[in-house]
PDB file of N, CA and C in Angstrom:
ATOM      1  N   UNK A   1       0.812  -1.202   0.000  1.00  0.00           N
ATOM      2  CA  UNK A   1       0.000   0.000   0.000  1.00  0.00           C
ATOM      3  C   UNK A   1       0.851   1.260   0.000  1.00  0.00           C
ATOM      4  N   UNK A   2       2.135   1.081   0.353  1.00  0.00           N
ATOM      5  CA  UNK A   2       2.712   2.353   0.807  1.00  0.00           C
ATOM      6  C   UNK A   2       3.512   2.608  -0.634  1.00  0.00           C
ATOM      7  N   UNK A   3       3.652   1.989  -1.696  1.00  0.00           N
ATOM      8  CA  UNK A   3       4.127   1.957  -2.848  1.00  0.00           C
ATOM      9  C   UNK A   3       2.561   2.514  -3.770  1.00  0.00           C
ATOM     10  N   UNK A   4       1.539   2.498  -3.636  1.00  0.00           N
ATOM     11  CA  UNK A   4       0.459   2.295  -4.192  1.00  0.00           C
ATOM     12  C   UNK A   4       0.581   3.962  -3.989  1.00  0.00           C
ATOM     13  N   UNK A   5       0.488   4.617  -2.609  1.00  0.00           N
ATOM     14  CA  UNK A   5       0.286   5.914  -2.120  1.00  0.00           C
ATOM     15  C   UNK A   5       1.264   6.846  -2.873  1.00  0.00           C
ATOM     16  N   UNK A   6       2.292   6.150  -3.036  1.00  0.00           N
ATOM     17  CA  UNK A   6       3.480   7.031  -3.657  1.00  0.00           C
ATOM     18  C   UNK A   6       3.178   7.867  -5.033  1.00  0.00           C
ATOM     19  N   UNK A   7       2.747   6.530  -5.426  1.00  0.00           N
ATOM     20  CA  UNK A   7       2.087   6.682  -7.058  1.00  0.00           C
ATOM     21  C   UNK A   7       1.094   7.871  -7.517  1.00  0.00           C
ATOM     22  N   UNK A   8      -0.236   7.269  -6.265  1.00  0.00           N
ATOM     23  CA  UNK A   8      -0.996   8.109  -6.493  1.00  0.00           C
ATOM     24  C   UNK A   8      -1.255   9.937  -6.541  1.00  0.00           C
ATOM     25  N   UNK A   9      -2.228  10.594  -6.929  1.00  0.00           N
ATOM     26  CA  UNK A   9      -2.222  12.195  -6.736  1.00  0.00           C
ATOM     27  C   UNK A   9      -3.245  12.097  -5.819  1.00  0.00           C
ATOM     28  N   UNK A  10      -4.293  11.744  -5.718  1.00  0.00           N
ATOM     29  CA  UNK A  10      -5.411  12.120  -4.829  1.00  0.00           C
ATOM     30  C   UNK A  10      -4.955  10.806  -3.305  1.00  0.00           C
ATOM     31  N   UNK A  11      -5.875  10.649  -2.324  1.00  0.00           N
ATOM     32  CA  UNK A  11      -5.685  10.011  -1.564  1.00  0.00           C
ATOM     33  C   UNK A  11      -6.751   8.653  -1.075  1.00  0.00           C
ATOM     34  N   UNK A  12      -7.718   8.685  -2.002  1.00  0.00           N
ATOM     35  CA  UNK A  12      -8.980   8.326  -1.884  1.00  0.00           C
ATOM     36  C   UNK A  12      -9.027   7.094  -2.034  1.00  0.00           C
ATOM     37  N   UNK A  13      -8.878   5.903  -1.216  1.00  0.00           N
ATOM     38  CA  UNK A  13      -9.140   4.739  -1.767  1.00  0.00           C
ATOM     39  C   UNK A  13     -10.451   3.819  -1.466  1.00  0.00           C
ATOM     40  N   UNK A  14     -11.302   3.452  -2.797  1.00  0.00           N
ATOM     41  CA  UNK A  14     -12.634   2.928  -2.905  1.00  0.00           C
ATOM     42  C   UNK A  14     -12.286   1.634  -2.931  1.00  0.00           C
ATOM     43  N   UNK A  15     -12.739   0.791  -1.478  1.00  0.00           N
ATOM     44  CA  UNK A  15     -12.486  -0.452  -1.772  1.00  0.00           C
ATOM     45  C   UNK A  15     -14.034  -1.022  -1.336  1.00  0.00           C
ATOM     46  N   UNK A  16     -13.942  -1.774  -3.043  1.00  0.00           N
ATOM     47  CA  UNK A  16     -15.508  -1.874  -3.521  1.00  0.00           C
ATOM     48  C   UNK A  16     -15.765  -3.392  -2.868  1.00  0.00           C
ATOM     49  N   UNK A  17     -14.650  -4.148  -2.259  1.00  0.00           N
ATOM     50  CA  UNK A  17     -14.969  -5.616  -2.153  1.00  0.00           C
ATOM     51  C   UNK A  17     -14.644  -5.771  -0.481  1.00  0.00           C
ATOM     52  N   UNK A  18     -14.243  -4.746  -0.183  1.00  0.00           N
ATOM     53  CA  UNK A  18     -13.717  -4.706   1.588  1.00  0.00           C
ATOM     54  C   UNK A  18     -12.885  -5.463   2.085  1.00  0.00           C
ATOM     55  N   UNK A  19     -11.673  -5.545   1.165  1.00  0.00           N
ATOM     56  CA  UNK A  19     -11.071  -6.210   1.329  1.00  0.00           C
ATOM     57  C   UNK A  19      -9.521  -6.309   2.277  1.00  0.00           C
ATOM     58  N   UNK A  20      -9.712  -4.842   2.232  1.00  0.00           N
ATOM     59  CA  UNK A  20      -8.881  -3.891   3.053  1.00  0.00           C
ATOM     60  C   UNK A  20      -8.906  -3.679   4.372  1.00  0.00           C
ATOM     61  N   UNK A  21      -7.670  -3.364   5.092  1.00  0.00           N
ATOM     62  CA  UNK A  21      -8.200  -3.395   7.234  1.00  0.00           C
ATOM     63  C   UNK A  21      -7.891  -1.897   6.875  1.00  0.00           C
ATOM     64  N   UNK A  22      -9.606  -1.322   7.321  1.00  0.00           N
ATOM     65  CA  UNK A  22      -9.541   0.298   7.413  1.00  0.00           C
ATOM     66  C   UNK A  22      -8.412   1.193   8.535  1.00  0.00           C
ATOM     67  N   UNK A  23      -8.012   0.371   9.507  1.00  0.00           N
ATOM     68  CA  UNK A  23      -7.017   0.913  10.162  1.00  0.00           C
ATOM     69  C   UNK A  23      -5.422   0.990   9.222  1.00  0.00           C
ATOM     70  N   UNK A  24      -5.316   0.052   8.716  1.00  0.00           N
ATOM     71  CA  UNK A  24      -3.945  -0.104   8.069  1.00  0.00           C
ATOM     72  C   UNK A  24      -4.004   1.070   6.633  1.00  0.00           C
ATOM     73  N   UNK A  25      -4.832   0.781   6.414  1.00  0.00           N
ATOM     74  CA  UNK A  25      -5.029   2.053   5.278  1.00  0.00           C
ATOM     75  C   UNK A  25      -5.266   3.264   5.506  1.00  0.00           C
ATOM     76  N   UNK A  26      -5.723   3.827   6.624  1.00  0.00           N
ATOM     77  CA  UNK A  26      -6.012   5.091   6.987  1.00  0.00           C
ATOM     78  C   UNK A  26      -4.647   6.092   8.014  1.00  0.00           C
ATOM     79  N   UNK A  27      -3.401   4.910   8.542  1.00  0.00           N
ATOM     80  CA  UNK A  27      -2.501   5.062   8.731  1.00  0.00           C
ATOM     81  C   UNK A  27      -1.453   5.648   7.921  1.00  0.00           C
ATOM     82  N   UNK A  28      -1.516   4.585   6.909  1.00  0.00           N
ATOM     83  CA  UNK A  28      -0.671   5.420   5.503  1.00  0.00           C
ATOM     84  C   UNK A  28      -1.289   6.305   5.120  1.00  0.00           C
ATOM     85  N   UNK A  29      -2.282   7.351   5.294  1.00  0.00           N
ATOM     86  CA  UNK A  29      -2.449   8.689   5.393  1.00  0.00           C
ATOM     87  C   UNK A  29      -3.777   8.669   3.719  1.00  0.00           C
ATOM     88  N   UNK A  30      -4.669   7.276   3.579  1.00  0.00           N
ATOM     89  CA  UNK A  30      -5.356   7.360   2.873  1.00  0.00           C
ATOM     90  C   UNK A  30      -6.465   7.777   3.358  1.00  0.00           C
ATOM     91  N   UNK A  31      -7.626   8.168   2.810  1.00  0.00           N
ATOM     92  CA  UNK A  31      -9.221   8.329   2.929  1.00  0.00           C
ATOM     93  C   UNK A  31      -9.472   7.219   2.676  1.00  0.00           C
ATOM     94  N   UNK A  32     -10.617   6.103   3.381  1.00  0.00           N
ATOM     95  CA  UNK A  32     -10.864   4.994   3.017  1.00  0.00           C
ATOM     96  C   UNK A  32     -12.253   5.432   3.035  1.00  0.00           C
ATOM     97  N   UNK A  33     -12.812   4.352   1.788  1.00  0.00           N
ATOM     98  CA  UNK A  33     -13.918   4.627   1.554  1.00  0.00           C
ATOM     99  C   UNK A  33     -14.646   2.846   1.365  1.00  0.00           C
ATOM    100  N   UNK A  34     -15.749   2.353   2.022  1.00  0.00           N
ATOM    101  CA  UNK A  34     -15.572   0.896   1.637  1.00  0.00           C
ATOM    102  C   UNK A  34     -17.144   0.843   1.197  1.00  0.00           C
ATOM    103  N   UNK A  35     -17.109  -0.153   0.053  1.00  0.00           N
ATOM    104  CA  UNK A  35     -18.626   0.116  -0.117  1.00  0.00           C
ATOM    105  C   UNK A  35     -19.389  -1.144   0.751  1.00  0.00           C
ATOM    106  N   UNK A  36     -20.498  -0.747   1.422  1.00  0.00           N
ATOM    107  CA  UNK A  36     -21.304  -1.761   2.015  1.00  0.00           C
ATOM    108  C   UNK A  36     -20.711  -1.691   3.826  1.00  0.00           C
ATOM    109  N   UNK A  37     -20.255  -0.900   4.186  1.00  0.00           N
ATOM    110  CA  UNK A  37     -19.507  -0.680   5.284  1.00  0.00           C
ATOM    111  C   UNK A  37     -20.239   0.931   5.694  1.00  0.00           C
ATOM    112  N   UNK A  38     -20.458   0.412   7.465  1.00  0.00           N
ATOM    113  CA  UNK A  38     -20.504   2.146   7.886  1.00  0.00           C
ATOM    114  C   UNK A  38     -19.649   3.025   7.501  1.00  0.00           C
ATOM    115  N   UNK A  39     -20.170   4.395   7.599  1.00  0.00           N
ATOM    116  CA  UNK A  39     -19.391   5.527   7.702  1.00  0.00           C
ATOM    117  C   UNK A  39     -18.337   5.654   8.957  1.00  0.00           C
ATOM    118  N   UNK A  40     -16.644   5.938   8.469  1.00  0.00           N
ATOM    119  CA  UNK A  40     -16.402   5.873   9.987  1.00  0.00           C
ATOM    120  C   UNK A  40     -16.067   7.624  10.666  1.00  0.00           C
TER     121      UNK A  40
END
């Protein structure tokens, strides 16, 4: 993920299958967005 962030311009990551641990992603300094998941 921290190679993924580098890449990117915006910070926004849509993870459509939730496949992702919203803590580990929101550490590396992303917006997580998950579909089918509360708002956190």
């Amino acid at each position: 993920l921290q190679r993924i962030r580098s890449l990117m311009k915006g910070d926004l990551i849509l993870d459509t299958r939730n496949v992702l641990e919203v803590e580990e992603v929101q550490k590396l300094g992303f917006r997580y967005e998950g579909v089918g998941r509360e708002a956190l």
